[in-house]
Protein backbone atom coordinates (compact mmCIF):
# COMPACT_ATOMS: atom_id res chain seq x y z
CA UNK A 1 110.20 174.05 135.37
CA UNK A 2 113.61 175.01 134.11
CA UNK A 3 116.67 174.80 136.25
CA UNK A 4 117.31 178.38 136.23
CA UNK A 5 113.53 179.15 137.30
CA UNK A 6 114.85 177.20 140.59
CA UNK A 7 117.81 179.19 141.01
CA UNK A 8 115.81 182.70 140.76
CA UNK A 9 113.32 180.97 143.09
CA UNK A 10 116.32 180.28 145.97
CA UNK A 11 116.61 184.03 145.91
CA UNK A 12 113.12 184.37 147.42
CA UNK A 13 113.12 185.60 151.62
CA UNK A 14 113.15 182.72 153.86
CA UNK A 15 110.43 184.38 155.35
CA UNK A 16 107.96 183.52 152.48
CA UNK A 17 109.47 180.09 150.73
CA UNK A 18 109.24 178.17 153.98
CA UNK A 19 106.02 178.80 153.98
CA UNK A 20 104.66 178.23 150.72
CA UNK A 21 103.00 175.56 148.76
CA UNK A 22 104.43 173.50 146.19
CA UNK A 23 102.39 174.85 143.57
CA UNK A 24 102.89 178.29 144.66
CA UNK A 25 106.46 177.98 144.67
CA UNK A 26 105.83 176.64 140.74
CA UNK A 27 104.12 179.50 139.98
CA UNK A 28 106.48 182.13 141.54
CA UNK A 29 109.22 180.32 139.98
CA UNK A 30 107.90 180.60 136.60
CA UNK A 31 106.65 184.37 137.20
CA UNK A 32 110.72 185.14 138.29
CA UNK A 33 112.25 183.12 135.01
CA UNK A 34 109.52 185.28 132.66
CA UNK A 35 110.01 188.28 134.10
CA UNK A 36 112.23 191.01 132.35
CA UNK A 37 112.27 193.45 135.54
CA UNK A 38 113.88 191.14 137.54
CA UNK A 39 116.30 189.64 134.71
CA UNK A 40 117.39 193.42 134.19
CA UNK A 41 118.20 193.78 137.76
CA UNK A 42 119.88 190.48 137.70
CA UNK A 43 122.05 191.21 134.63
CA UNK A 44 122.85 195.30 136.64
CA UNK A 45 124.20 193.14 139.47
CA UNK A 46 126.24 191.00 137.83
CA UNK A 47 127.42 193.88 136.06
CA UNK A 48 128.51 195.94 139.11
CA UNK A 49 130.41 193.30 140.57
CA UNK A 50 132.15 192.74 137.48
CA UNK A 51 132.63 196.51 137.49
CA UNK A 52 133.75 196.14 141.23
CA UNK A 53 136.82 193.95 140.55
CA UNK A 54 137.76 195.78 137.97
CA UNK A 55 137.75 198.85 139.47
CA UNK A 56 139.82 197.34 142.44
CA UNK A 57 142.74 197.17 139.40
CA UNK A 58 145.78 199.70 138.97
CA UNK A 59 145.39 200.99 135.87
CA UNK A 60 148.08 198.83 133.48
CA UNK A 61 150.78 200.53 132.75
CA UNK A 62 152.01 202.31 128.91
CA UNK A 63 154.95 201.50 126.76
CA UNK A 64 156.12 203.56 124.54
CA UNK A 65 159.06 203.63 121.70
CA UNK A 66 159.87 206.33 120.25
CA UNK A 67 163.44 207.69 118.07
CA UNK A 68 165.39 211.35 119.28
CA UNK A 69 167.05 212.66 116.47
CA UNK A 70 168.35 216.40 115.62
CA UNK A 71 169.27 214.97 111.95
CA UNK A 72 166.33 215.60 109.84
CA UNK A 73 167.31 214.58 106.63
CA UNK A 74 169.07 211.20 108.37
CA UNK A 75 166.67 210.75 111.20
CA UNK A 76 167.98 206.90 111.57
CA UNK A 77 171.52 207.66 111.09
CA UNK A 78 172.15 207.35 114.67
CA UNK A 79 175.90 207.96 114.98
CA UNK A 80 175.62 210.78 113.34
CA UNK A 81 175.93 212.59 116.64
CA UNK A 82 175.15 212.21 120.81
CA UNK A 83 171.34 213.53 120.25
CA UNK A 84 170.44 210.50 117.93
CA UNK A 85 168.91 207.49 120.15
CA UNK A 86 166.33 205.21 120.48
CA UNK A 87 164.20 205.10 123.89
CA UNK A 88 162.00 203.16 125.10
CA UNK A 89 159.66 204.20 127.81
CA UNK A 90 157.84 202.42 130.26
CA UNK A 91 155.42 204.37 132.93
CA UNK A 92 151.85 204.35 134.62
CA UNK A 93 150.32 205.96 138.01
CA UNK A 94 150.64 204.85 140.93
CA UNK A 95 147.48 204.43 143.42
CA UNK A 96 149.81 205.09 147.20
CA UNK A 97 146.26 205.86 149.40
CA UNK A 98 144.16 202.72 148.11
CA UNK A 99 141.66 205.06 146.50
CA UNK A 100 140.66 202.26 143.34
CA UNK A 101 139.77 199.77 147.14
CA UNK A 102 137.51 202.35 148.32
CA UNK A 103 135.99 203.20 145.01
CA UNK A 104 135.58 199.13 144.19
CA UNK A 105 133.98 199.09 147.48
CA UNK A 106 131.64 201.86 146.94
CA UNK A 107 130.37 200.09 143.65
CA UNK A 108 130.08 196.36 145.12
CA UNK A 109 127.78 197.83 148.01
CA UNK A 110 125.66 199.48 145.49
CA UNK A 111 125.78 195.88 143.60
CA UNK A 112 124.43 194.48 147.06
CA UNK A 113 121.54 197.31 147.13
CA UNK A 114 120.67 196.28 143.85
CA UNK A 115 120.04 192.93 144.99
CA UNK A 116 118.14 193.74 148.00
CA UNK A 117 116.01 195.85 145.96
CA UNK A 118 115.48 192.55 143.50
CA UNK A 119 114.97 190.32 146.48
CA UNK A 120 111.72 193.20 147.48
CA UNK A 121 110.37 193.09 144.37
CA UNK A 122 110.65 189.27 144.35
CA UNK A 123 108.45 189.29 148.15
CA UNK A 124 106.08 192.10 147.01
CA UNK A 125 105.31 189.54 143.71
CA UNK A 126 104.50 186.60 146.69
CA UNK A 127 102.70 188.87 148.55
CA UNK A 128 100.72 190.48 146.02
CA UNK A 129 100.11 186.28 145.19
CA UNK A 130 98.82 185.46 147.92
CA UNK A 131 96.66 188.78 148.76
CA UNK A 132 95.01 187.50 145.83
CA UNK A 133 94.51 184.25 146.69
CA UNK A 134 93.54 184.59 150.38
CA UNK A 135 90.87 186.58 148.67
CA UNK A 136 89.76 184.62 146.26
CA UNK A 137 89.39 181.88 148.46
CA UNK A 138 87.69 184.45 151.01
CA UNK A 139 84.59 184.86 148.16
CA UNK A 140 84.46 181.18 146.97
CA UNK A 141 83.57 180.77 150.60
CA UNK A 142 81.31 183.71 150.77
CA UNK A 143 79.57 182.27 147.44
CA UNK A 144 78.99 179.02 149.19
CA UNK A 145 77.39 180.48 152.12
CA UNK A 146 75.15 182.76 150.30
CA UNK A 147 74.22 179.57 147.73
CA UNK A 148 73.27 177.11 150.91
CA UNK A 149 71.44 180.20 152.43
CA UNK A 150 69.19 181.06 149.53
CA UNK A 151 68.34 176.69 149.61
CA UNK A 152 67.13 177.52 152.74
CA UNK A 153 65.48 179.97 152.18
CA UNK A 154 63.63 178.66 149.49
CA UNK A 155 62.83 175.43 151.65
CA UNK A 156 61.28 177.79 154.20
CA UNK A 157 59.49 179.91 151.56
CA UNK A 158 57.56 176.64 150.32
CA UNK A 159 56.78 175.47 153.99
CA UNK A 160 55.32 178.81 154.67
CA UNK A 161 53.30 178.13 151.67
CA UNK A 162 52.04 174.95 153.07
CA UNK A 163 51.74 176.16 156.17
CA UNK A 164 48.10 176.86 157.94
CA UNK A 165 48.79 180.20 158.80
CA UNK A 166 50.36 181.50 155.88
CA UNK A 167 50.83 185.23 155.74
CA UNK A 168 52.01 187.05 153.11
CA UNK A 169 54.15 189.44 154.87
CA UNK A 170 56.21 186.43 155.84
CA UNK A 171 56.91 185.72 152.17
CA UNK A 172 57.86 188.82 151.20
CA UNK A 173 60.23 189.49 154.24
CA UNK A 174 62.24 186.31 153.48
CA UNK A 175 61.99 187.24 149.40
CA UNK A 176 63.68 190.62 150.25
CA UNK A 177 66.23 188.37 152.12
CA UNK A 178 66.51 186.50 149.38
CA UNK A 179 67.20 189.23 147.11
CA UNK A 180 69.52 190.75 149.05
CA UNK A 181 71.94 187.32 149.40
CA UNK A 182 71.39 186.69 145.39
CA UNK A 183 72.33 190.94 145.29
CA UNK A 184 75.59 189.49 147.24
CA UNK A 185 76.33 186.47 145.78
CA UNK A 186 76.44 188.24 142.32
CA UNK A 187 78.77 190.48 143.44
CA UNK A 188 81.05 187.69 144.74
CA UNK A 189 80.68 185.99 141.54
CA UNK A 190 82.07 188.87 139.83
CA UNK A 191 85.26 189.62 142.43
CA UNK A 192 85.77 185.56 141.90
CA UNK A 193 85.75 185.63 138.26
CA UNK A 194 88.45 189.06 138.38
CA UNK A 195 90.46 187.42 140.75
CA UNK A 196 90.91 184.00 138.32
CA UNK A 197 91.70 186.81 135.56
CA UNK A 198 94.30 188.88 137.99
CA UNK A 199 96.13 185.20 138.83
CA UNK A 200 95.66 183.70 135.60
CA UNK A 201 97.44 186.88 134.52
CA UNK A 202 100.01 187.11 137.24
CA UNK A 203 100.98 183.62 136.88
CA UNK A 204 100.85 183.19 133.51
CA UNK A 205 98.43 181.36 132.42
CA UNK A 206 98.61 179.68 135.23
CA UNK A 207 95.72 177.73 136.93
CA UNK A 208 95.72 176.46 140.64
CA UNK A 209 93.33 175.92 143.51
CA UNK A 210 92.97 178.66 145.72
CA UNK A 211 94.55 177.06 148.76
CA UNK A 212 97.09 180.32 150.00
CA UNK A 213 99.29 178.91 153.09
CA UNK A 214 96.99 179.87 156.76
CA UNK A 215 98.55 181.18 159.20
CA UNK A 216 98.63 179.19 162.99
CA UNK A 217 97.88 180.62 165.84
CA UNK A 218 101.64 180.17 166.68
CA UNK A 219 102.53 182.19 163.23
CA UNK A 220 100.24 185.03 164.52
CA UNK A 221 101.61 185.59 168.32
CA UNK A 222 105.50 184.75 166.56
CA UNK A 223 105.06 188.13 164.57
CA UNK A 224 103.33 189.65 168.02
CA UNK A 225 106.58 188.96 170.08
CA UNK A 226 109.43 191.91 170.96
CA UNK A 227 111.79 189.59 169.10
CA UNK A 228 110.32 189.55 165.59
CA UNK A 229 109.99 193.65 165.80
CA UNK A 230 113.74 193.90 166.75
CA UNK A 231 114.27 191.43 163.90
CA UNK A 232 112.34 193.43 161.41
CA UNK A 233 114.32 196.01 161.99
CA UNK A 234 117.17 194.72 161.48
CA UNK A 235 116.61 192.70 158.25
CA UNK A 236 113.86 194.88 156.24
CA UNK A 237 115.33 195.29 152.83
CA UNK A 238 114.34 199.23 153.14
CA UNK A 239 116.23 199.34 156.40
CA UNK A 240 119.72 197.43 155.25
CA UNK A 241 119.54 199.90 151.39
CA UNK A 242 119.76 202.69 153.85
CA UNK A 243 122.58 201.33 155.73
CA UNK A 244 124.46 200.65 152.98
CA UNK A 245 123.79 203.63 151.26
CA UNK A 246 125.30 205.42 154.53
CA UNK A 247 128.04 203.25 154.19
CA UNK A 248 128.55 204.21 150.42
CA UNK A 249 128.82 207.76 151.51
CA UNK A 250 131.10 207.39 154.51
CA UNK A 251 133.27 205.82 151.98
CA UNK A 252 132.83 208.46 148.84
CA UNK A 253 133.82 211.12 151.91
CA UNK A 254 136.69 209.30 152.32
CA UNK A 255 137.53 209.13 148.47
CA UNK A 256 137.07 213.23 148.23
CA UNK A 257 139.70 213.26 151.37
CA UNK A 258 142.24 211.22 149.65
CA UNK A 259 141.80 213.06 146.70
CA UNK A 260 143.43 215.33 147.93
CA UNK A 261 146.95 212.98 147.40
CA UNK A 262 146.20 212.23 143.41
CA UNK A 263 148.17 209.20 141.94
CA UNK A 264 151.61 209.46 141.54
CA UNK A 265 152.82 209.43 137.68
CA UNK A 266 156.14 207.23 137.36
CA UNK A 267 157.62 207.08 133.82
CA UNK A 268 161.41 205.87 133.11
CA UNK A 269 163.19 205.56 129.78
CA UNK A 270 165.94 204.42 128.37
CA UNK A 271 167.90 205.77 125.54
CA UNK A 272 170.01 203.68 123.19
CA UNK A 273 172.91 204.90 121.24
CA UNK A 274 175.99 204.17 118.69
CA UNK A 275 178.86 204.95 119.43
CA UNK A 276 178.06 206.70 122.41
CA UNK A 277 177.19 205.46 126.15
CA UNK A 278 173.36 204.59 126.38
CA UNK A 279 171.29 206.96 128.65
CA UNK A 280 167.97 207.19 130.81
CA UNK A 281 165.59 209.37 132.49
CA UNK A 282 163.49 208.91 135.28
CA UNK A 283 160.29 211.07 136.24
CA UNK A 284 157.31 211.09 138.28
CA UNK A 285 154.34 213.58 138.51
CA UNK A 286 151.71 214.84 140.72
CA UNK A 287 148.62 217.10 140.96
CA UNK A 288 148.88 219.90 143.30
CA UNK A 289 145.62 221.06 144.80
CA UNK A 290 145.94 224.32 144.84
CA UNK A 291 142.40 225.72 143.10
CA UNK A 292 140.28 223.93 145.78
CA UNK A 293 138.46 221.70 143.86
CA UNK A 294 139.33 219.03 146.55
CA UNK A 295 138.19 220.55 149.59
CA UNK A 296 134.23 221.45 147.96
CA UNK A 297 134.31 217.81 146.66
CA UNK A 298 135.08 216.86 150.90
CA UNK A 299 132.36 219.38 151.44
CA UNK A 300 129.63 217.88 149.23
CA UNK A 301 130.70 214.49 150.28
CA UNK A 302 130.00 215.32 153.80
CA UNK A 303 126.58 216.88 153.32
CA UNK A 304 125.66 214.18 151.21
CA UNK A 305 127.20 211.40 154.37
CA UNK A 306 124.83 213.69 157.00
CA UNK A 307 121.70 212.91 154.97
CA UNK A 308 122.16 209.56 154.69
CA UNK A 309 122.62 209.18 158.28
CA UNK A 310 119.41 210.94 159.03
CA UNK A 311 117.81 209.07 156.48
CA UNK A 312 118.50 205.78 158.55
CA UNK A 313 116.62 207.08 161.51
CA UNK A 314 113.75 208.59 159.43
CA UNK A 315 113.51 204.57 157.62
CA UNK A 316 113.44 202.88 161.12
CA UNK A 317 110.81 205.18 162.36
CA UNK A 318 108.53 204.40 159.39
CA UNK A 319 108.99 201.05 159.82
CA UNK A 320 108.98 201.14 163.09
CA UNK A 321 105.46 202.49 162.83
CA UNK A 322 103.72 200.60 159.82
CA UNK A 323 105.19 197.44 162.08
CA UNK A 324 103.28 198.82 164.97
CA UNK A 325 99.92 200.02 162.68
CA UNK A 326 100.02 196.26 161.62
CA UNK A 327 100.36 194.44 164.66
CA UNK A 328 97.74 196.43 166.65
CA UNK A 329 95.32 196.06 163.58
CA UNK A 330 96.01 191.46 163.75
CA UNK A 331 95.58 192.05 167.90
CA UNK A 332 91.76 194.15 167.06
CA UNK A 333 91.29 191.27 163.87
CA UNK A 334 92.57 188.66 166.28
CA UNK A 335 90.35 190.22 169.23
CA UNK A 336 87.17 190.71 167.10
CA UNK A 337 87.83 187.13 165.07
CA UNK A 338 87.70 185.02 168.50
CA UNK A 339 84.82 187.13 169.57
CA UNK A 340 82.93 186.46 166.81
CA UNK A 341 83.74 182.79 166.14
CA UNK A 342 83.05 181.71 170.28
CA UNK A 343 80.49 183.96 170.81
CA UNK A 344 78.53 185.61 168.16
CA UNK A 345 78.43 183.00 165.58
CA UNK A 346 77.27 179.88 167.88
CA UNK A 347 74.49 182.68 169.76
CA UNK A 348 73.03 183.47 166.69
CA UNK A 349 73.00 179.94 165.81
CA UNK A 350 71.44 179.18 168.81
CA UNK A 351 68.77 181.61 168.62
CA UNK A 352 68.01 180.86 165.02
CA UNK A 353 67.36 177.08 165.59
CA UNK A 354 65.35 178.09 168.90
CA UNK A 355 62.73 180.37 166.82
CA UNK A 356 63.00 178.42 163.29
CA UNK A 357 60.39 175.75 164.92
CA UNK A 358 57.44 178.08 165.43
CA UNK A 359 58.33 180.16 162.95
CA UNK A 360 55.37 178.76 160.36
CA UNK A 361 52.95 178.54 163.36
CA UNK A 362 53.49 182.14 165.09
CA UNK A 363 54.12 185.60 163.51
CA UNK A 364 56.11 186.44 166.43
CA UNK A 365 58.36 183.91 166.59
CA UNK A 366 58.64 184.24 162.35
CA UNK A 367 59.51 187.70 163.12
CA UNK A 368 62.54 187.17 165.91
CA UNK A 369 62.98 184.06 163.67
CA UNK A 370 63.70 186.44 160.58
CA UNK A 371 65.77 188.94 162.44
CA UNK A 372 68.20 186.12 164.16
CA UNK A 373 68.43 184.78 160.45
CA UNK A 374 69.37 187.92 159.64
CA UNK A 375 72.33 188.49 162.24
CA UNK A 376 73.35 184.97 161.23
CA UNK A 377 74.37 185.69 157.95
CA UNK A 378 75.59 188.61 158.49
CA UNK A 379 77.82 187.80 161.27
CA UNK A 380 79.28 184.67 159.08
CA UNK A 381 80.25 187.13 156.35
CA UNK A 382 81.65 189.17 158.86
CA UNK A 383 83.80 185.96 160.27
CA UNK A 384 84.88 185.24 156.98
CA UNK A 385 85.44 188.65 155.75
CA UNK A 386 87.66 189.76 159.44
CA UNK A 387 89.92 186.10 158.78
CA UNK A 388 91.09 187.03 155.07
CA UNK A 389 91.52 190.40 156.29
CA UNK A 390 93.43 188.79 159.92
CA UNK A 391 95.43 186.78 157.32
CA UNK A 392 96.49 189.39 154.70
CA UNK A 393 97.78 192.22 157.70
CA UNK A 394 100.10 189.20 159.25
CA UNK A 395 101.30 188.43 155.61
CA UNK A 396 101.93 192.00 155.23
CA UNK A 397 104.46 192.11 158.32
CA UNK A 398 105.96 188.80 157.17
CA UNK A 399 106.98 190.24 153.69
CA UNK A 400 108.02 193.81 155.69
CA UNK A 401 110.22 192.00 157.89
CA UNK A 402 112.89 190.91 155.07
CA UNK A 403 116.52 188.59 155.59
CA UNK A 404 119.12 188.86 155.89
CA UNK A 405 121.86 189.84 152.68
């Protein structure tokens, strides 16, 4: 990988490169030197800060040279009398309330929201990644499954056929079963085969095993704890844009108030002439405020500082709220995950192996037999189908939670 695919690739959240694979990290480092989204915000930041230092400048200053003359047919015969001269003039205005600081400040902030913004869409490319991944690895264990359970199915269908007290009803219970699994695992096959296509696509060309970091147990209550919510608010990407765009406001209300005090034009000149002693001027000028232009600019300014301010509380409250959809929906995947896993999983295996002995010597037992066989396939999607899912939502309130700038 190219050197600068590294350096876009230290720009990723802590949150997400600690955690990821080598290979992952290849990909996503690739993805960020290909991508012309994220080079155009990279090439807008740079500009603004550029933009920022220059705007910090006084503006330079003018000189001018110019001849005086009331001799128009001798306008360089300059002892001709005291009006003829030469002058030279130097002048330029004069920033006295630091407005160029406050306006330089005003545009690096917005470079800094610019890169928070280019740091989200950076996460929302990992997470995106690995949604994909978790998955695709989710189905290539659900096609497994459903290819070892129609072996044993078939193994069963040919003992029932050698079996004494074959009945046909047998047969065609487990060849519905059967059916319905090869029903399934064509289905998988075809989420599988769109989810190589989606990563193929999203990385380029790209081809990896689908091994998407898991989660501990640790990871999981981490994200549960009081301290990772109070974090999240603090460093979601969403969260600090607003903040700053508050702050960008405070500060263009403060600009409208010192416009108020406009710069200060200085000019001075001197004036050289024969025979006669040299002179010079001196001048400075100032806009008076007297149509109230100023006063609606403070007016807007301040309208547009109160809705930024309310826009901070309305941000926190969203997040505050998907954070809170997110963690009770890992508790009730967590919950249901164990439950299934300790309980559910090893009874049905339990009662499956129990009635698979007499199942070729007694309809009954066939019959409770078939219907445990059922609930144990079913409940082993379900296990694997509730973990991707467990594993996506705490992914999803990683990449919410942000650094931070």
């Amino acid at each position: 990988m190219h050197k600068s695919a590294y350096m876009l690739f230290a720009l990723i959240s802590n949150i997400f490169a600690s955690s990821l694979s080598q290979e992952f990290s290849e990909v996503i480092g690739e993805y960020f030197e290909k991508n012309e989204k994220l080079r155009v915000l990279e090439y807008e930041i740079k500009a603004l800060q550029s933009q920022a230092k220059a705007q910090a400048k006084w503006d330079s200053p003018k000189l001018s040279i110019g001849i005086n003359s009331a001799e128009v047919p001798t306008p360089l015969n300059l002892s001709a009398n005291q009006m003829q001269n030469i002058a030279i003039s130097i002048g330029g205005n004069l920033d006295l309330n630091q407005k160029r600081q406050i306006q330089a400040q005003i545009t690096f902030n917005t470079s800094r929201i610019k890169l928070l913004e280019l740091k989200a869409l950076k996460d929302q490319y990992i997470l995106t990644l690995l949604t994909q991944s978790i998955n695709a690895q989710k189905n290539e264990q659900l096609l497994s499954f459903t290819q070892e359970a129609i072996k044993n199915l078939d193994i069963l269908i040919a003992a029932l056929h050698s079996s004494s007290n074959f009945n046909p009803l047998q047969i065609h219970k487990l060849n519905l079963l059967k059916a319905k699994l090869t029903l399934k695992q064509n289905d998988i096959s075809n989420q599988l085969q769109n989810a190589h296509i989606a990563l193929s696509q999203a990385s380029f060309e790209h081809h990896f095993s689908f091994s998407p970091p898991t989660p501990s147990s640790e990871d999981i209550a981490f994200v549960q704890s009081p301290q990772f919510l109070s974090q999240l608010l603090e460093d979601n990407y969403e969260a600090q844009i607003a903040i700053l765009s508050t702050k960008n406001a405070q500060d263009s209300l403060k600009l409208a108030k010192k416009s108020y005090l406009g710069d200060i034009a200085l000019n001075g000149s001197y004036m050289f002439r024969e025979h006669y002693p040299d002179m010079f001027s001196l001048s400075f000028s100032l806009p008076l405020p007297i149509y109230g232009k100023e006063k609606q600019l403070v007016h807007a300014k301040n309208y547009t500082y109160l809705s930024n301010k309310s826009d901070i509380t309305q941000v926190q409250n969203k997040l505050k709220h998907t954070a809170q959809s997110l963690l009770a929906q890992i508790a009730n995947l967590e919950a249901n995950y164990q439950l299934i896993d300790t309980i559910a999983l090893p009874s049905n295996h339990k009662i499956t192996s129990l009635y698979k002995h007499h199942s070729t010597s007694q309809n009954a037992a066939f019959f409770e037999f078939y219907n445990a066989l059922n609930d144990e396939i079913d409940t082993e999607i379900l296990r694997l189908e509730t973990l991707a899912s467990l594993h996506i939502a705490y992914w999803n309130l990683r990449a919410l939670r942000g650094e931070r700038d």
